[in-house]
N, C-alpha and C. Protein backbone atom coordinates (compact mmCIF):
# COMPACT_ATOMS: atom_id res chain seq x y z
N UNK A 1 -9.24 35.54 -49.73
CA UNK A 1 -10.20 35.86 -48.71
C UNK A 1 -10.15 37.36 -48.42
N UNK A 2 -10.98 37.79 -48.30
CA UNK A 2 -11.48 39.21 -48.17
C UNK A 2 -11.33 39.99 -46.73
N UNK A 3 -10.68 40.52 -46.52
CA UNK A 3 -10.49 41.48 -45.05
C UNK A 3 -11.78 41.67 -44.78
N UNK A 4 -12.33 41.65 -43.73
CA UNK A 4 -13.59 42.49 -43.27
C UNK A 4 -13.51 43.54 -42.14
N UNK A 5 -11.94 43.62 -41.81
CA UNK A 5 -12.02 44.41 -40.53
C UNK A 5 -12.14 45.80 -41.18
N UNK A 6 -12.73 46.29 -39.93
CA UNK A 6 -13.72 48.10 -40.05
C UNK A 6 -12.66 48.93 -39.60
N UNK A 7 -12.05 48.62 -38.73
CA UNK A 7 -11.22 49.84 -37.80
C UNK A 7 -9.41 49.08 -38.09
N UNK A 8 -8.14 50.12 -38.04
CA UNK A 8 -7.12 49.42 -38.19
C UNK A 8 -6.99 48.61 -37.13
N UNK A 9 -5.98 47.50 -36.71
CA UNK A 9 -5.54 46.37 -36.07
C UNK A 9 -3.89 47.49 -35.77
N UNK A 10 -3.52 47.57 -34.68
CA UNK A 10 -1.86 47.45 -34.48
C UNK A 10 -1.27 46.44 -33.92
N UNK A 11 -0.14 46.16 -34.59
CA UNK A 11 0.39 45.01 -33.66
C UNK A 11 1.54 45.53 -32.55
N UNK A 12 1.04 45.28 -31.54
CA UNK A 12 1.55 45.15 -30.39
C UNK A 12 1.51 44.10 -28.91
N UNK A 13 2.83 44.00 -28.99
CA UNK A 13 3.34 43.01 -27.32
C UNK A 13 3.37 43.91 -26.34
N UNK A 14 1.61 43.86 -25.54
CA UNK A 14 1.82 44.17 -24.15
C UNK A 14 1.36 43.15 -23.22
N UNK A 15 1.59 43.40 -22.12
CA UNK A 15 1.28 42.58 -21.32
C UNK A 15 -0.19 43.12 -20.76
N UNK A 16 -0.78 41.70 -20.50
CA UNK A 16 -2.49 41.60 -20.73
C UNK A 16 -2.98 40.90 -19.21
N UNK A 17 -3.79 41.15 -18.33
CA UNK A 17 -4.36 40.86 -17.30
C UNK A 17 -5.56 40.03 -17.57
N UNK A 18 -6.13 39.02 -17.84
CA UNK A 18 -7.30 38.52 -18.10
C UNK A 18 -8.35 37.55 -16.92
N UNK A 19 -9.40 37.81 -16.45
CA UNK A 19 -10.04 37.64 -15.68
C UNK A 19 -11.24 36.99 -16.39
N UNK A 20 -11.57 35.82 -16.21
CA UNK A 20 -12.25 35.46 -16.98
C UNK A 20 -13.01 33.90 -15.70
N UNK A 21 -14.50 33.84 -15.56
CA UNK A 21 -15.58 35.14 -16.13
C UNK A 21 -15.48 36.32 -15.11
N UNK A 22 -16.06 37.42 -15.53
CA UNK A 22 -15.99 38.53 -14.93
C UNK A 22 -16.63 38.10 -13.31
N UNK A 23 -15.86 38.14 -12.39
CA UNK A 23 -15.95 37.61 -11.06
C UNK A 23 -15.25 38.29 -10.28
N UNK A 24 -15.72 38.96 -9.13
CA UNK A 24 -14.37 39.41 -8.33
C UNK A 24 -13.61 38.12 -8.37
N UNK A 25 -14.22 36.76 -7.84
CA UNK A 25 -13.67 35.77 -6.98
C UNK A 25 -12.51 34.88 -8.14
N UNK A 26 -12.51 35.58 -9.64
CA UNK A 26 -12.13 34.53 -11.09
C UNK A 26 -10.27 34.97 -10.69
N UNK A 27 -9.66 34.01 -10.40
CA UNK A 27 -8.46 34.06 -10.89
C UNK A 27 -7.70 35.06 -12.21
N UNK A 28 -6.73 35.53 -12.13
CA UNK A 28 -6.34 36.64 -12.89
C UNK A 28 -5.09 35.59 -13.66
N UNK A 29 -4.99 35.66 -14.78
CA UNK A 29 -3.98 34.88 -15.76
C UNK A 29 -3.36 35.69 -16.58
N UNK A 30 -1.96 35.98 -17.01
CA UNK A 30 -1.44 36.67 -17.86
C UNK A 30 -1.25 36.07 -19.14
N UNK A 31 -1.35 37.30 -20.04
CA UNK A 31 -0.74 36.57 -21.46
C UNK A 31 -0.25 38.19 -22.13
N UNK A 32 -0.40 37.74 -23.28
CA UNK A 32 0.76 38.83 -24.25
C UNK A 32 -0.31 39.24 -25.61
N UNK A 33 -0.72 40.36 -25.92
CA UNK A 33 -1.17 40.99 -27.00
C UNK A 33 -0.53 40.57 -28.30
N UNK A 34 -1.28 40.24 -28.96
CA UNK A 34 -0.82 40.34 -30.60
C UNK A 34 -0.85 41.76 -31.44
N UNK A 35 -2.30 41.73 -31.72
CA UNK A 35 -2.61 43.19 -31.79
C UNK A 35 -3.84 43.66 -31.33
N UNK A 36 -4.13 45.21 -31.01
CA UNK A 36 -4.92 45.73 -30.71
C UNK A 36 -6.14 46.85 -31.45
N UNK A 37 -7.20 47.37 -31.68
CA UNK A 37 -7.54 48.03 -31.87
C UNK A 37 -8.46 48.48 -30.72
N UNK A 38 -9.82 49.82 -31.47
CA UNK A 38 -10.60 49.79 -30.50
C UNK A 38 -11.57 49.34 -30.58
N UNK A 39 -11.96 48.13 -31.43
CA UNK A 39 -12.80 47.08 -31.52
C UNK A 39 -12.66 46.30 -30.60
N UNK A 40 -11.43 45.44 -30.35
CA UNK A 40 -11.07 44.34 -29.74
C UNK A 40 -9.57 44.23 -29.63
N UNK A 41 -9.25 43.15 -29.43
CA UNK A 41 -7.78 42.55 -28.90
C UNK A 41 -7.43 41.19 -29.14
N UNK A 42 -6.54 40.70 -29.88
CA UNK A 42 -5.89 39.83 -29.93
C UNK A 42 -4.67 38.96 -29.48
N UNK A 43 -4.91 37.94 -28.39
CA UNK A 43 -3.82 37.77 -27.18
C UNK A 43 -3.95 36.10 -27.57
N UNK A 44 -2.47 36.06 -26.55
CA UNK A 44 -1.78 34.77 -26.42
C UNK A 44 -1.97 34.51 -25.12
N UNK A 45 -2.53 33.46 -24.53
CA UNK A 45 -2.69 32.92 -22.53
C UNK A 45 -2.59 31.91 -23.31
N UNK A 46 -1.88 31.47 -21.85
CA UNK A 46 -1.66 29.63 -21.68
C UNK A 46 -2.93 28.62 -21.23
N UNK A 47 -4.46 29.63 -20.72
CA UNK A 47 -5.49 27.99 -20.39
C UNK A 47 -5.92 28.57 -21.56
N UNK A 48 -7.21 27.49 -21.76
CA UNK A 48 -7.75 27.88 -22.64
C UNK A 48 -9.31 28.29 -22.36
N UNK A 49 -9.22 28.80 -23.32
CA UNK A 49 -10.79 30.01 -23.18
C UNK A 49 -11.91 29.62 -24.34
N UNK A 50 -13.02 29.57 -23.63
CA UNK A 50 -14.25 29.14 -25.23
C UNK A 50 -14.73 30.38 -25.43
N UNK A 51 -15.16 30.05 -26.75
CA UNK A 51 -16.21 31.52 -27.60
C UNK A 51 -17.61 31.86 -26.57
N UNK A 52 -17.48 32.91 -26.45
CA UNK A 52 -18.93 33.52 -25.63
C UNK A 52 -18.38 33.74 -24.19
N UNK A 53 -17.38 33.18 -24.05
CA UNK A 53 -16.70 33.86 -22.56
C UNK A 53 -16.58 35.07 -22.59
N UNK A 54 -17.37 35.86 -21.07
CA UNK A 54 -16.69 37.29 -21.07
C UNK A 54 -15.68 37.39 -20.16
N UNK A 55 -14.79 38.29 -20.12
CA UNK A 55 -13.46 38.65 -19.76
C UNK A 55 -13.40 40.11 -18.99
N UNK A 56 -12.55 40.25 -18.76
CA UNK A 56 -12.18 41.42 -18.06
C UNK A 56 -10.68 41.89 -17.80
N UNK A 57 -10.21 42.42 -18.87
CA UNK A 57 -8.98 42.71 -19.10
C UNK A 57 -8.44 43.93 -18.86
N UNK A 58 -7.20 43.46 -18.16
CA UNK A 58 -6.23 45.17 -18.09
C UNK A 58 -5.01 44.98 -18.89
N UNK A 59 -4.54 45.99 -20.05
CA UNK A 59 -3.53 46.15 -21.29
C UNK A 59 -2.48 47.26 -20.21
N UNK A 60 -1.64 46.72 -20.27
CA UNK A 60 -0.50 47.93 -19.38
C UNK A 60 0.31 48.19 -20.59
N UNK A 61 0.55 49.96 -20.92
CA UNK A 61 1.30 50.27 -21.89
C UNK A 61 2.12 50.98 -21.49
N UNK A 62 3.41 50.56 -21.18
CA UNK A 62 4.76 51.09 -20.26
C UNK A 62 5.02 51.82 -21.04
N UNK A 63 5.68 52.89 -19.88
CA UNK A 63 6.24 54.10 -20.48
C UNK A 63 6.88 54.93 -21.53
N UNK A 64 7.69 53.68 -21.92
CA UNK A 64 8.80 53.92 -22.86
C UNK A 64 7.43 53.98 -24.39
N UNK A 65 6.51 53.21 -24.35
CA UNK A 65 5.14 53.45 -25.61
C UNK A 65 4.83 54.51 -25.15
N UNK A 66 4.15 55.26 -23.78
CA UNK A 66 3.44 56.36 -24.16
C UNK A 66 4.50 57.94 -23.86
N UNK A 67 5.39 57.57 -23.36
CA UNK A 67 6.67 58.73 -23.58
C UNK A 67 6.41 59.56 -22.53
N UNK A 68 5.23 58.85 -20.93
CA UNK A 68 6.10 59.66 -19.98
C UNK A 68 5.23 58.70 -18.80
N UNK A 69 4.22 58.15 -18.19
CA UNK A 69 3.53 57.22 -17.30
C UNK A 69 3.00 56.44 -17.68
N UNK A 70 3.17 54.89 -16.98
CA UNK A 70 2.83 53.74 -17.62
C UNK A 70 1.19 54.06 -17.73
N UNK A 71 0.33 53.57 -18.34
CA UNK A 71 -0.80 53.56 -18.65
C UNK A 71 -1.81 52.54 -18.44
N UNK A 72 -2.79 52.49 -18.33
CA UNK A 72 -3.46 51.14 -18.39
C UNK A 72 -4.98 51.27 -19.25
N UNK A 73 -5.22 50.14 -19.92
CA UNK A 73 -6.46 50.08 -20.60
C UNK A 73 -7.26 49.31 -19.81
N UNK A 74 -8.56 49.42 -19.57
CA UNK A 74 -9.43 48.26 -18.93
C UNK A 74 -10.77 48.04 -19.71
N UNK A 75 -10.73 46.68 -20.01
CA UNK A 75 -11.83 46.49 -20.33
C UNK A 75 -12.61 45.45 -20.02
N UNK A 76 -13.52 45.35 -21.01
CA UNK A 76 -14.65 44.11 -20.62
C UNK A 76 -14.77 44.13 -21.70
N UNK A 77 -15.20 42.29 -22.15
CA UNK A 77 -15.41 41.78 -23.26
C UNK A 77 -16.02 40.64 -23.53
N UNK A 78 -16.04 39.84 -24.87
CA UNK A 78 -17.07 38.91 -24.78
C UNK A 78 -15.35 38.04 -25.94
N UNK A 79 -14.94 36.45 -25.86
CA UNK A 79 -14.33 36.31 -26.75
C UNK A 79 -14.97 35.47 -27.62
N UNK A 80 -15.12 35.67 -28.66
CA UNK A 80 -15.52 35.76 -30.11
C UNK A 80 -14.68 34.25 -30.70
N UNK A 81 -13.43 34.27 -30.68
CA UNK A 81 -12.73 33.30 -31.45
C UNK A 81 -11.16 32.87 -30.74
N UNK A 82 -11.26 31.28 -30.56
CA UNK A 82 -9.96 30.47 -29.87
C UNK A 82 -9.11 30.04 -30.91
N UNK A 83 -8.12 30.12 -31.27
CA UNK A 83 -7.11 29.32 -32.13
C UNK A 83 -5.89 28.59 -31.25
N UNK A 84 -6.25 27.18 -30.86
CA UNK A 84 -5.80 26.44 -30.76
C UNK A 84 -4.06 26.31 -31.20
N UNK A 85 -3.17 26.31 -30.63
CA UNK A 85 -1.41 25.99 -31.68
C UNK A 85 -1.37 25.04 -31.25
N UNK A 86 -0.62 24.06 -32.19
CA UNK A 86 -0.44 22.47 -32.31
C UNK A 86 1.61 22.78 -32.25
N UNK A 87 1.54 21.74 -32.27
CA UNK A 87 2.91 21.29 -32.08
C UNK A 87 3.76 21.40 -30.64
N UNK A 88 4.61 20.84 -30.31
CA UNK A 88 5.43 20.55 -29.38
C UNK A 88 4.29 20.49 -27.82
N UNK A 89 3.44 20.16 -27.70
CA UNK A 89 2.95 20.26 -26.56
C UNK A 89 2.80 21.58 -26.03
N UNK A 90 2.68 22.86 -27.16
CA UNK A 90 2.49 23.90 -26.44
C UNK A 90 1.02 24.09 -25.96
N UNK A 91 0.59 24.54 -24.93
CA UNK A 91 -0.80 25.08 -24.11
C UNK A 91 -1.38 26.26 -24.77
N UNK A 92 -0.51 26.77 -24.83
CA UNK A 92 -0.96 28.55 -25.57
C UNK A 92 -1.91 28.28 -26.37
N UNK A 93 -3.19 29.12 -26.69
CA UNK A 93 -3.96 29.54 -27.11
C UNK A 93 -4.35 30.79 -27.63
N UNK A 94 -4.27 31.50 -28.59
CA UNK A 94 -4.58 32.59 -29.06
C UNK A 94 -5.96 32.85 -29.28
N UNK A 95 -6.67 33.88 -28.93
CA UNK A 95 -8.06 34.28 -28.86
C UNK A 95 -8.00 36.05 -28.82
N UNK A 96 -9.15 36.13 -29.82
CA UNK A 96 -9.69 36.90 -30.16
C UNK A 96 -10.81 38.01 -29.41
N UNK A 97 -11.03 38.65 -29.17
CA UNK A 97 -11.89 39.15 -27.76
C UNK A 97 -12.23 40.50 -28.70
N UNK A 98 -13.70 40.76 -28.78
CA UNK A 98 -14.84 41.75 -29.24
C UNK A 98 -15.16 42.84 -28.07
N UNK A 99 -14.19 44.21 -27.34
CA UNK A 99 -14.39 44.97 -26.44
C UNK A 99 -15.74 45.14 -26.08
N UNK A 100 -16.69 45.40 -25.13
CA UNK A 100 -17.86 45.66 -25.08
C UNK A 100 -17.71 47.48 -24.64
N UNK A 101 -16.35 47.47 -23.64
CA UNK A 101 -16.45 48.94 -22.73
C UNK A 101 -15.03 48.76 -22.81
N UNK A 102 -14.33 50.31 -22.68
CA UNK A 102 -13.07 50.19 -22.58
C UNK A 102 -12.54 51.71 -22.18
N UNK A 103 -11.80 51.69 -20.77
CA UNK A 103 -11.41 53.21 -20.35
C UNK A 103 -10.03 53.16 -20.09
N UNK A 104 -9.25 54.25 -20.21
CA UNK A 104 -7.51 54.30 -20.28
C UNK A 104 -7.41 54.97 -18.89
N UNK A 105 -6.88 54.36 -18.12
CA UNK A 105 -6.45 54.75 -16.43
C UNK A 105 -5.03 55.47 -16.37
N UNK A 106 -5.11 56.03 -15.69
CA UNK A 106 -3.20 56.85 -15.70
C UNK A 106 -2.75 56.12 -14.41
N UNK A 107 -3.65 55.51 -13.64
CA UNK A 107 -2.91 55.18 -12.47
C UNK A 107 -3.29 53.63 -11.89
N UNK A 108 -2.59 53.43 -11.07
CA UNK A 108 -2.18 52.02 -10.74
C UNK A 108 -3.67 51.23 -10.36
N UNK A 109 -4.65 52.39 -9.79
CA UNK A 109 -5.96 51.79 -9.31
C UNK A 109 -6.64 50.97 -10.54
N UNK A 110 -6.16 51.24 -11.81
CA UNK A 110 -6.92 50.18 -12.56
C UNK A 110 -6.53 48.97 -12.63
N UNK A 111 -5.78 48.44 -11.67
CA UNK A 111 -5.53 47.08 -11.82
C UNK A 111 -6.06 46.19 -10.47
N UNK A 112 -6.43 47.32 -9.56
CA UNK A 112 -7.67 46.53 -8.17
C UNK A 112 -8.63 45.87 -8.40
């Protein structure tokens, strides 16, 4: 099978804020990055999420990654693709998310 991705993928474990649908009033759920580009994002949360959901995510990239203030990414998105994991009764869900907008905050206000 043939790669089709355009832009590189990195893999990285950060911790991921997901708001889903974009609502002030939507509950905020954590999960964990697989990898990232500036296409999209690839994460692990425990509910599960369908294709065409949009989101609203904050990526926190602690200090010790950017070598001097924690950072934050925020975005908005649409997710594209759910992969389901089987075995042991785990919940987790891995999904795929297509960025629509995405700005890098230096300070804590991007997570209000």
């Amino acid at each position: 099978m043939k790669d089709r991705r355009i832009v590189r993928r990195y893999e990285l474990s950060l911790p991921v804020i997901v708001r889903a649908p974009i609502d002030k009033e939507a509950a905020s759920r954590t999960g964990k990055t697989r990898d990232i580009s500036s296409r999209g994002v690839y994460f692990t949360i425990d509910n599960n999420l369908s294709a065409g959901t949009e989101l609203d995510l904050t990526m926190i990239l602690p200090a010790e990654v950017t070598g001097g203030t924690e950072v934050f990414i925020r975005a908005t998105g649409k997710v594209i693709r759910v992969d389901k994991r089987s075995g042991n009764g785990d919940q987790k869900v891995d999904v795929a998310a297509l960025f629509e907008m995405y700005e890098i905050v230096r300070n804590k206000a991007a997570i209000a």
